[in-house]
Protein backbone atom coordinates (compact mmCIF):
# COMPACT_ATOMS: atom_id res chain seq x y z
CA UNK A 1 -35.09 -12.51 -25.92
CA UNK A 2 -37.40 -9.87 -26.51
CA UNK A 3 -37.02 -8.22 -22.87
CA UNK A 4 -36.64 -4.20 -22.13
CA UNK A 5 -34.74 -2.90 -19.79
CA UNK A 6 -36.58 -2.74 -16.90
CA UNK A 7 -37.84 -6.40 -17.07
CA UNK A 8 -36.70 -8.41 -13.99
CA UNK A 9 -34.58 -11.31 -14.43
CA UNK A 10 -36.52 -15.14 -14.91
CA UNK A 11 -35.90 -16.05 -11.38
CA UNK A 12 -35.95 -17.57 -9.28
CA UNK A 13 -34.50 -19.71 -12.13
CA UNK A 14 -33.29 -23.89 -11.81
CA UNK A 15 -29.68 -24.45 -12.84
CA UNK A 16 -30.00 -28.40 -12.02
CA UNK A 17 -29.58 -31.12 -9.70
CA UNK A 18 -26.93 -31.39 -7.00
CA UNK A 19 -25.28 -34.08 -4.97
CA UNK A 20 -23.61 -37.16 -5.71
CA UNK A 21 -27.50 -39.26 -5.70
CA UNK A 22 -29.01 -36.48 -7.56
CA UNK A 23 -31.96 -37.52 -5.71
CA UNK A 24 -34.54 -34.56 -4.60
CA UNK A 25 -31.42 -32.06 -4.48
CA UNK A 26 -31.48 -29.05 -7.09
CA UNK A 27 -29.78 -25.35 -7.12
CA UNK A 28 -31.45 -22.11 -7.90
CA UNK A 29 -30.48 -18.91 -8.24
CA UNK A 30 -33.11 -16.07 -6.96
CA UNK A 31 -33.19 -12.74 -5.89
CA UNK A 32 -32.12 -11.89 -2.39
CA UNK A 33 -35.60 -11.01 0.40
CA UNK A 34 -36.19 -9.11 3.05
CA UNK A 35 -36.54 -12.61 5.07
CA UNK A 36 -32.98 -13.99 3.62
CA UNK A 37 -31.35 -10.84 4.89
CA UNK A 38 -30.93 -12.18 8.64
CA UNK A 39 -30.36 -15.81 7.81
CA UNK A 40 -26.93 -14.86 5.37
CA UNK A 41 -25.95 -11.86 7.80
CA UNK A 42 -23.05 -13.86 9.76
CA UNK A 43 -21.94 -15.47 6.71
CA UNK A 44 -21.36 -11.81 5.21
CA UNK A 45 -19.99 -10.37 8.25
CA UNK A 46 -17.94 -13.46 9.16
CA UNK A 47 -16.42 -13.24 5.59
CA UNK A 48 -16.00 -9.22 4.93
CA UNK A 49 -13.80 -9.10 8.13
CA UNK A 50 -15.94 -8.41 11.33
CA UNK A 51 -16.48 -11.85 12.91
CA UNK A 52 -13.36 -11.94 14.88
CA UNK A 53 -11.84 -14.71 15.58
CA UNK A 54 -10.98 -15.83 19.50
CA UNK A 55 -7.53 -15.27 20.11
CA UNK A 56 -4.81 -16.66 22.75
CA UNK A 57 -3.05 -13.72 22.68
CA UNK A 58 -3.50 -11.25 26.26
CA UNK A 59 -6.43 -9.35 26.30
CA UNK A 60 -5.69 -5.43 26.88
CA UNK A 61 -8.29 -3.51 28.94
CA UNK A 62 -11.11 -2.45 26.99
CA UNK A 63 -10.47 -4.66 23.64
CA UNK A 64 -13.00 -7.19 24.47
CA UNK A 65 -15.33 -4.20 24.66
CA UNK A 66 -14.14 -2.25 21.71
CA UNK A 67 -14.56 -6.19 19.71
CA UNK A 68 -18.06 -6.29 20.57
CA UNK A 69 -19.06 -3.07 19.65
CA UNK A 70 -16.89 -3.66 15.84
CA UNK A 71 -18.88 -6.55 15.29
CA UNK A 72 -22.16 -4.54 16.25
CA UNK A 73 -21.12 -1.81 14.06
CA UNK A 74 -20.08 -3.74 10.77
CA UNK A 75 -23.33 -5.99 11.27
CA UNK A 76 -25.69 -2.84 11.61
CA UNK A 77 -23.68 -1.27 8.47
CA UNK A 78 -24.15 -4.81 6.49
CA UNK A 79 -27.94 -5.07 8.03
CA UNK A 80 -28.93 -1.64 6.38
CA UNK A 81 -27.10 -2.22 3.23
CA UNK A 82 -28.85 -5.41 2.50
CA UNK A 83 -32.09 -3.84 3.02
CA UNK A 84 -31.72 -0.77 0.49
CA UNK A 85 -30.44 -2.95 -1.97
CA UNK A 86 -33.74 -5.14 -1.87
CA UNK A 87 -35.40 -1.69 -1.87
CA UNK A 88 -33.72 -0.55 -4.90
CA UNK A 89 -34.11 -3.73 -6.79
CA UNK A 90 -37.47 -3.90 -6.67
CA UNK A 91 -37.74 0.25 -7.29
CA UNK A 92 -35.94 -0.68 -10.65
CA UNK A 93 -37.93 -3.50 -11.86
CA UNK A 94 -41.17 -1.94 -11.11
CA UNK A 95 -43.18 -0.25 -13.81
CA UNK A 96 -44.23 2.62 -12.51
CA UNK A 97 -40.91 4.24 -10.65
CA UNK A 98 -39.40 5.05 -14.06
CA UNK A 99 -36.09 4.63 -12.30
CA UNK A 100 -33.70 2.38 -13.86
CA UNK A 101 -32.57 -1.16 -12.57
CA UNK A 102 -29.88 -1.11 -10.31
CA UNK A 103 -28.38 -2.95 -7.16
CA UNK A 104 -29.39 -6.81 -7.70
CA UNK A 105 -28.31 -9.05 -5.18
CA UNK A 106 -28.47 -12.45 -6.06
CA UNK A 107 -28.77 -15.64 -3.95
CA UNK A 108 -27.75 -19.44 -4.76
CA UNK A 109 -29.96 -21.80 -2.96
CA UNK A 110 -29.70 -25.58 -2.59
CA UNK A 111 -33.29 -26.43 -1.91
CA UNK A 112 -33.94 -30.20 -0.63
CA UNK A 113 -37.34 -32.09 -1.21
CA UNK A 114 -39.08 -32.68 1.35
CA UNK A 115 -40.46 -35.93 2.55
CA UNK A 116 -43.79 -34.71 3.15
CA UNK A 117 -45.51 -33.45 -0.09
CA UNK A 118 -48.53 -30.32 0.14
CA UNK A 119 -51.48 -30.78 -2.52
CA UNK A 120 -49.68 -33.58 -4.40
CA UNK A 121 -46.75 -31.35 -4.99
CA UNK A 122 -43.61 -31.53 -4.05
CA UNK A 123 -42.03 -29.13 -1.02
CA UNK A 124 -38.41 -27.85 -0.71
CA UNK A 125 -36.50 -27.03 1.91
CA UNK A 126 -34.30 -23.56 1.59
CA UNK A 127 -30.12 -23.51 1.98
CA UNK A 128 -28.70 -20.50 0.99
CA UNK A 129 -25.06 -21.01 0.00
CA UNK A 130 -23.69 -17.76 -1.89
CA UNK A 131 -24.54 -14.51 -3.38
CA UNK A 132 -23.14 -11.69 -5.27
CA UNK A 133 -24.32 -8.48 -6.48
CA UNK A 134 -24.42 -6.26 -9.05
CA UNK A 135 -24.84 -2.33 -9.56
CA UNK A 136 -24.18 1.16 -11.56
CA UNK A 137 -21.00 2.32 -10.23
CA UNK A 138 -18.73 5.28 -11.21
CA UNK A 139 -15.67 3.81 -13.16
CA UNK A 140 -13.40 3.86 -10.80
CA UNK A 141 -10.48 1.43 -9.77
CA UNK A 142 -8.92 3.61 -6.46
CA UNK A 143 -12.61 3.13 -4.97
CA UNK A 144 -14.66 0.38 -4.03
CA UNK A 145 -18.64 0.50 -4.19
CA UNK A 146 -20.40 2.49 -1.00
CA UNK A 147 -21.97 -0.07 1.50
CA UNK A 148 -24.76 2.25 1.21
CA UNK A 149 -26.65 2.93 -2.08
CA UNK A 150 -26.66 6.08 -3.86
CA UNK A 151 -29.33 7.53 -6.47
CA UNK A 152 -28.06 6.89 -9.56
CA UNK A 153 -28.17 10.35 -10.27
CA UNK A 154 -25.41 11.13 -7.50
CA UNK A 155 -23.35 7.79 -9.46
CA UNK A 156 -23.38 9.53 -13.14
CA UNK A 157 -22.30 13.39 -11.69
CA UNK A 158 -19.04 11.02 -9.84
CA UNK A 159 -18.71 9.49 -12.95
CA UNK A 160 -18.40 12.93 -15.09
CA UNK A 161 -16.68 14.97 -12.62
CA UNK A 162 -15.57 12.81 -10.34
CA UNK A 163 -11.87 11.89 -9.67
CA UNK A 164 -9.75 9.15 -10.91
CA UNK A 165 -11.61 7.82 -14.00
CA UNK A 166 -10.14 4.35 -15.38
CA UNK A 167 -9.03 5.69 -18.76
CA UNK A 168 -11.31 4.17 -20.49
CA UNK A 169 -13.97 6.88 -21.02
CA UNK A 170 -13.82 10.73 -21.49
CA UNK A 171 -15.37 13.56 -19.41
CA UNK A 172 -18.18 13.79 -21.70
CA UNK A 173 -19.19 10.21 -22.33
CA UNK A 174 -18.48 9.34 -18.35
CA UNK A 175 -21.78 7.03 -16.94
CA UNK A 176 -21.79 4.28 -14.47
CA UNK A 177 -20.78 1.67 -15.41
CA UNK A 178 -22.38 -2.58 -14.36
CA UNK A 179 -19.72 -3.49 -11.55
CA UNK A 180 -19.60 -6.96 -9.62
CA UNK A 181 -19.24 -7.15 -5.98
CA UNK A 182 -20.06 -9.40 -2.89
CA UNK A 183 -19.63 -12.68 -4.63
CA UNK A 184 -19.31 -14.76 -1.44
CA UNK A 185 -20.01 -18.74 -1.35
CA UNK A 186 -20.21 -20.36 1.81
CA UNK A 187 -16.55 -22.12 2.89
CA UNK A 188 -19.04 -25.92 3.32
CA UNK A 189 -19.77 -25.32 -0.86
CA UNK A 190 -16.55 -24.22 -2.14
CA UNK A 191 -15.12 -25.94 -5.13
CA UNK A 192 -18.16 -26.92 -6.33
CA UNK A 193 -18.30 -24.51 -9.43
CA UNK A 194 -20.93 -22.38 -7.85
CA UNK A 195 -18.92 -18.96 -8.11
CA UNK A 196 -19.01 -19.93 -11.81
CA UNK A 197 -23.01 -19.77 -11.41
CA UNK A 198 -23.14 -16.40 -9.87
CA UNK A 199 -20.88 -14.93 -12.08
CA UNK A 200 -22.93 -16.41 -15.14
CA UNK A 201 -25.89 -15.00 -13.90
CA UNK A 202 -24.67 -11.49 -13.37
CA UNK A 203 -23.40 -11.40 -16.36
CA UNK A 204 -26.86 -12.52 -17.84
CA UNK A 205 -28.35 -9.70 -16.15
CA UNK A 206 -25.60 -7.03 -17.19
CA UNK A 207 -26.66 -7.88 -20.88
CA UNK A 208 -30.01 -7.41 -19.89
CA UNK A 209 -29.58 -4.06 -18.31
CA UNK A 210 -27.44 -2.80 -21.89
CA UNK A 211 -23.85 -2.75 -20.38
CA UNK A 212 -20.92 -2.54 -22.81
CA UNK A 213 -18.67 -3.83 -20.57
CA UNK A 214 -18.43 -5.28 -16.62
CA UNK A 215 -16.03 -4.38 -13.94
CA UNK A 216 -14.75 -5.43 -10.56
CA UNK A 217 -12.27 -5.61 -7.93
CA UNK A 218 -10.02 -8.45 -6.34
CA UNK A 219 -7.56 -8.91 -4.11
CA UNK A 220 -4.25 -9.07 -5.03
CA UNK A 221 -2.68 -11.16 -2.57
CA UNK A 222 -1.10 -14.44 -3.64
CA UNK A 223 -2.04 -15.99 -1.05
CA UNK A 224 -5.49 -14.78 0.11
CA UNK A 225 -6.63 -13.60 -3.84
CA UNK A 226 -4.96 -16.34 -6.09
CA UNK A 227 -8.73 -19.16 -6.59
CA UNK A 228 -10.67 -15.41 -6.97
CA UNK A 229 -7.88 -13.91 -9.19
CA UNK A 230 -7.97 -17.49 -11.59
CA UNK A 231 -11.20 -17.55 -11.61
CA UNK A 232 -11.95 -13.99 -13.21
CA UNK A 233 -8.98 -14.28 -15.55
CA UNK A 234 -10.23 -17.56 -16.67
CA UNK A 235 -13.72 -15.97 -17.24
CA UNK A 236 -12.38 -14.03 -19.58
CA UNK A 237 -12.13 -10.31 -16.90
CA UNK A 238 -8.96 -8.35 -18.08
CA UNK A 239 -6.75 -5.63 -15.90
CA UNK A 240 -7.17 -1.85 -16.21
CA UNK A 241 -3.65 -0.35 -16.39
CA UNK A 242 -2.63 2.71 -14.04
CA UNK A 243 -3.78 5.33 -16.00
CA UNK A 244 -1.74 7.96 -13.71
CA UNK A 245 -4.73 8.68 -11.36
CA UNK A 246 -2.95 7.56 -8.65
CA UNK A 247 1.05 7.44 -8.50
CA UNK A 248 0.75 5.74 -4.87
CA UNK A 249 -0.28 2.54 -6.87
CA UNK A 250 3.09 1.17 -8.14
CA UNK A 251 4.99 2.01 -4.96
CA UNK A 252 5.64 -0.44 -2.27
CA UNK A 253 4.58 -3.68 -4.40
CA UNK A 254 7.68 -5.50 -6.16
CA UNK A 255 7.16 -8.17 -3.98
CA UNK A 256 4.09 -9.00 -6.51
CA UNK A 257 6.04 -9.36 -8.97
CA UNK A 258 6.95 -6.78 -11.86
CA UNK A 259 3.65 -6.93 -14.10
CA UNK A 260 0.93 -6.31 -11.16
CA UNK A 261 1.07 -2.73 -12.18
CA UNK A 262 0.11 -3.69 -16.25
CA UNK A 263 -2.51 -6.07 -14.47
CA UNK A 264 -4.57 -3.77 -12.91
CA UNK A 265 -3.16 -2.84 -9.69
CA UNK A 266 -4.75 -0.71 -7.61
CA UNK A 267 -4.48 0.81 -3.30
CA UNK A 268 -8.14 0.84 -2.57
CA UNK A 269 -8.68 2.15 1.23
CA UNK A 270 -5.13 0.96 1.53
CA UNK A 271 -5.59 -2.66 0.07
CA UNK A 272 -3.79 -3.96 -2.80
CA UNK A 273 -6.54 -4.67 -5.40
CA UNK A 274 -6.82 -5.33 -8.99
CA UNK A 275 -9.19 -3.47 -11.14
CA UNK A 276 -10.77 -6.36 -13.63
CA UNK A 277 -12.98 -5.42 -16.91
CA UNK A 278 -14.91 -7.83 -19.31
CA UNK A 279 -15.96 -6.55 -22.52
CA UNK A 280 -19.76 -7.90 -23.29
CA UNK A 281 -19.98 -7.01 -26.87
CA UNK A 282 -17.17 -8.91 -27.87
């Protein structure tokens, strides 16, 4: 398409219209603002574990205390992630930074036509209903991606000297490499396909940035990872076998059955997950 690296993605960019009428109803995907940040904060934190749920069980001394200030904590930590990832995209699509692009956090909106028209043209109102992300990020499967973001600089040294490499590069030819993470939809617009949009768009944008291949990490629960798991697999994402960087992997697990090792299994911050990779040249 004639675009260099440090062009920005066509957004915010019209996929189509939505809804059984089809009538003033479309979906976009955009990049994520400063202003979204608060509007999709208890959706993240709700999702990634901190919104706790009520429970009938007895309360101990202290714990409604020590729930409160969890839920502060993990939204503060989510808050300031957010915002140096809008940061850092716009540091990498701008001309005159000279630093690469990096952390692009993508939103899918449902936007709804307003009765009342400005100027002859026609007015939308904004629904946010998922996002997902993508960055540079070491190659490795025993670690997740920081909720903080580091200079890319501090990525490629991890990725050359770092521990537990995936197998799949040397020493010498270590770099980060494009990794997915934070593909949420909202539980009201599941089953719509819309995971299916994200993921095509990140993928649009990892071709755009030069990656050879993408990577990621899902759960591998049977119960709580199985839509996630099909989805990837179906996409065409592939496991990265134990390469021996971490012997702790394949102990504990039978009950996953006898291949979840050859599929990519991984104990990330003690979490069953499966390393995924999609080749992009293929």
């Amino acid at each position: 398409f004639g675009m260099e690296l440090n062009d920005a993605p066509p957004f915010p960019y019209l996929i189509g219209s939505v809804g059984k009428d089809n009538q003033g109803r479309r979906l976009v995907v955009r990049h994520l603002e400063d202003e979204d940040i608060t509007k999709i904060l208890p959706e993240v934190v709700r999702e990634f574990g901190a919104l706790i749920a009520p429970s009938n069980a007895p309360k101990q001394p202290g714990d409604e205390l020590a729930d409160k200030i969890e839920n502060y904590l993990f939204s503060l930590t989510v808050l300031i992630g957010l915002t140096q990832r809008v940061v850092r995209r716009e540091k990498g699509y701008s001309e005159a930074s000279g630093a690469c692009p990096d952390h692009n956090v993508i939103c899918l909106v449902e936007q709804i036509a307003n009765d009342e028209n400005i100027n002859e043209k026609t007015t939308y109102t904004e629904n946010i209903v998922g996002m997902a992300e993508l960055s540079w990020q070491p190659p490795n499967p025993n670690s997740n991606a920081p909720p903080f973001v580091l200079p890319y600089f501090v990525k490629t040294l991890i990725s050359r000297f770092g521990p537990s490499r995936d197998g799949t590069t040397s020493s010498k030819e270590g770099a980060p490499k494009g990794y997915i993470s934070n593909v949420l939809v909202w539980k009201t617009r599941r089953g719509r396909g819309y995971a299916r949009v994200l993921m095509a768009a990140l993928e649009g944008i990892a071709n755009m940035w030069g990656c050879d291949d993408i990577r990621l990490h899902v759960d591998a629960s049977e119960y709580s990872g199985r839509i996630a798991r099909g989805l990837y697999w179906d996409l065409g994402y592939e496991g990265v076998p134990d390469r021996g960087t971490s012997k702790k992997n394949q102990v504990g697990y039978d009950w996953m059955g006898p291949n979840m090792a050859n599929q990519g299994l991984y104990l990330v911050d003690g979490v069953p997950l499966l390393y995924l990779r999609k080749s992009l040249r293929e």
